[in-house]
C-alpha atoms as a PDB file:
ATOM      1  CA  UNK A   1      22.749 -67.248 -27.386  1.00  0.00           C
ATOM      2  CA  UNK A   2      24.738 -66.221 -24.516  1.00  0.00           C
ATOM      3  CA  UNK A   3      28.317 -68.690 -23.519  1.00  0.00           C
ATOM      4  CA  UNK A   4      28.261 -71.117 -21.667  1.00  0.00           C
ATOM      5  CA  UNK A   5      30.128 -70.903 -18.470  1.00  0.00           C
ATOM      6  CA  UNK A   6      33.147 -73.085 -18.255  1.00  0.00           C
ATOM      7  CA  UNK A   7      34.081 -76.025 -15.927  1.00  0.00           C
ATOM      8  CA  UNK A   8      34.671 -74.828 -12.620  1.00  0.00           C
ATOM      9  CA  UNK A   9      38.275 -76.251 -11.685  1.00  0.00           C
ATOM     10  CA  UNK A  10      38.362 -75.369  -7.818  1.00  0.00           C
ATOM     11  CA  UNK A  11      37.082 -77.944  -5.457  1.00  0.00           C
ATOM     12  CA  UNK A  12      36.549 -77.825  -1.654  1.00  0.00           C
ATOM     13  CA  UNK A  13      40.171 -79.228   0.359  1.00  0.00           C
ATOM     14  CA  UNK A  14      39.857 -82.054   2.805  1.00  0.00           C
ATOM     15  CA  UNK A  15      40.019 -79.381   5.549  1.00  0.00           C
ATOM     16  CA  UNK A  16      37.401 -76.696   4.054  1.00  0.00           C
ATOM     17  CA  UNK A  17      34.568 -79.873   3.437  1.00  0.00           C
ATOM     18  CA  UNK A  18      35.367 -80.796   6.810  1.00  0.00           C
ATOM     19  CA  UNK A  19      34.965 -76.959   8.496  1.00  0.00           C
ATOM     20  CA  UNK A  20      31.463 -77.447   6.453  1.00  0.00           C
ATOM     21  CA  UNK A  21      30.524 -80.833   7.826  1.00  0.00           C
ATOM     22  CA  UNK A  22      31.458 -79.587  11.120  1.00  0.00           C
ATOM     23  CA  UNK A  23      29.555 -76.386  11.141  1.00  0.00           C
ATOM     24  CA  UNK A  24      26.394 -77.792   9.645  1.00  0.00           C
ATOM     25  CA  UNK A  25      25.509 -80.539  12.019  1.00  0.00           C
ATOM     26  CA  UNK A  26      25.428 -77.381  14.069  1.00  0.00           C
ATOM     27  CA  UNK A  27      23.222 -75.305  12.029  1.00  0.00           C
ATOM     28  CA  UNK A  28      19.313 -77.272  12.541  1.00  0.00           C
ATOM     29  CA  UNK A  29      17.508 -77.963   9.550  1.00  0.00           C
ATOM     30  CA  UNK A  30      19.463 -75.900   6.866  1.00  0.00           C
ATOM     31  CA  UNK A  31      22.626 -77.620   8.447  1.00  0.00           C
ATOM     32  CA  UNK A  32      20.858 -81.046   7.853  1.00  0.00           C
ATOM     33  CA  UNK A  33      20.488 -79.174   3.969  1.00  0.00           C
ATOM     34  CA  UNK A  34      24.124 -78.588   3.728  1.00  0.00           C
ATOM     35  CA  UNK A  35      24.702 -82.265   5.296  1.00  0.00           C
ATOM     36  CA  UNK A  36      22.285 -84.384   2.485  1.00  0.00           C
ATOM     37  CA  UNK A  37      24.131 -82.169  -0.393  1.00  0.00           C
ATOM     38  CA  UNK A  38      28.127 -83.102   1.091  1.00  0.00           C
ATOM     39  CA  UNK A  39      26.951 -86.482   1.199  1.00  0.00           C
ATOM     40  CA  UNK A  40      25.346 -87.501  -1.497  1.00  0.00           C
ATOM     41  CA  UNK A  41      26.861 -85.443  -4.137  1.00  0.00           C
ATOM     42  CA  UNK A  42      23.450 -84.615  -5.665  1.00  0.00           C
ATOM     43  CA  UNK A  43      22.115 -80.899  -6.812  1.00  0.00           C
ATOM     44  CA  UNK A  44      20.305 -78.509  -4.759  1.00  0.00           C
ATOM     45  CA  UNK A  45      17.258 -78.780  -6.678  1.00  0.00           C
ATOM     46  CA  UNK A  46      17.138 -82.576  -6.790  1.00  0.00           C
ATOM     47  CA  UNK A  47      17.707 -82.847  -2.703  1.00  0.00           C
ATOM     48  CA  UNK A  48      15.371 -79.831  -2.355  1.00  0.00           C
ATOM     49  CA  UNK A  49      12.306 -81.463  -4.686  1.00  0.00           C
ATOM     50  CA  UNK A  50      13.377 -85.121  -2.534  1.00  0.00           C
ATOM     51  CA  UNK A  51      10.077 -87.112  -1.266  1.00  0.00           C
ATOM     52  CA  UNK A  52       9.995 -89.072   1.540  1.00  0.00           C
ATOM     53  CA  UNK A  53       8.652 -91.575  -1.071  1.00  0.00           C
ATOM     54  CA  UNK A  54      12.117 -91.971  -2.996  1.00  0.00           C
ATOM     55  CA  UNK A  55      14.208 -93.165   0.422  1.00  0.00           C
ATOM     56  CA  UNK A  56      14.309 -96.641   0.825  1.00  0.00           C
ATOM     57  CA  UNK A  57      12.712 -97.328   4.106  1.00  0.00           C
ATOM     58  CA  UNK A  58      13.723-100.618   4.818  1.00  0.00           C
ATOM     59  CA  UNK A  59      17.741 -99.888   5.063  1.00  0.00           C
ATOM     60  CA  UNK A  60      17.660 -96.159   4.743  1.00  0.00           C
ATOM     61  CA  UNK A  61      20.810 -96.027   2.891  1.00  0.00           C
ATOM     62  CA  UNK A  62      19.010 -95.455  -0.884  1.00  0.00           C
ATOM     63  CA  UNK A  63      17.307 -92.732  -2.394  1.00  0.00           C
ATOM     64  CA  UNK A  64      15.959 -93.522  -5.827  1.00  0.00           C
ATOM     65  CA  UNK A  65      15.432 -90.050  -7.771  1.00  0.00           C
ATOM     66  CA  UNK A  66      12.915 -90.387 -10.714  1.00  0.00           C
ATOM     67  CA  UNK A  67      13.747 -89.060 -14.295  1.00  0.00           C
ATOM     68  CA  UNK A  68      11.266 -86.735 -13.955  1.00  0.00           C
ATOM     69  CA  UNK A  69      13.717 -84.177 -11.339  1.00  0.00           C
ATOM     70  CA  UNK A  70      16.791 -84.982 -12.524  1.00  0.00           C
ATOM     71  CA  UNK A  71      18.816 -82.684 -15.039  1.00  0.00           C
ATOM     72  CA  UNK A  72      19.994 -85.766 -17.284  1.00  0.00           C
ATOM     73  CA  UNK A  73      16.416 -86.929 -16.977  1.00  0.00           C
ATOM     74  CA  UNK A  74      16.784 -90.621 -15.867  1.00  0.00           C
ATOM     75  CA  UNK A  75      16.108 -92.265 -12.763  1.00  0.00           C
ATOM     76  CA  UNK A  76      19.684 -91.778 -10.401  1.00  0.00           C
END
């Protein structure tokens, strides 16, 4: 079995996640990408598998990921 890669220990500063928000309102849909993955701190695959389903559409401020997408496999 090959090692496991370590902990990453660099993060983005205040100013560089800012540049990023900045830039990808800009930048049409994969901006709006970029935007959902800043925000809500999820993995790629996890916004890029999201349905429409798993938003709450009566506030719009929930999304509801079943255990069947997510790495840990239960519902987030």
């Amino acid at each position: 079995m090959p090692a496991r890669p370590g902990t990453r220990d660099r993060v983005l500063s205040d100013t560089e996640l800012a540049r990023i928000l900045t830039v990808a309102r800009e930048a049409g849909t994969f901006g709006t990408f970029v935007l959902v993955l800043a925000l809500t701190g999820q993995r790629r695959g996890e916004i890029a598998s999201l349905h429409n389903s798993w938003i709450d559409q009566d506030g719009k401020q929930a999304i509801t990921w079943p255990k069947t997408v997510t790495k840990n496999k239960r519902e987030h």
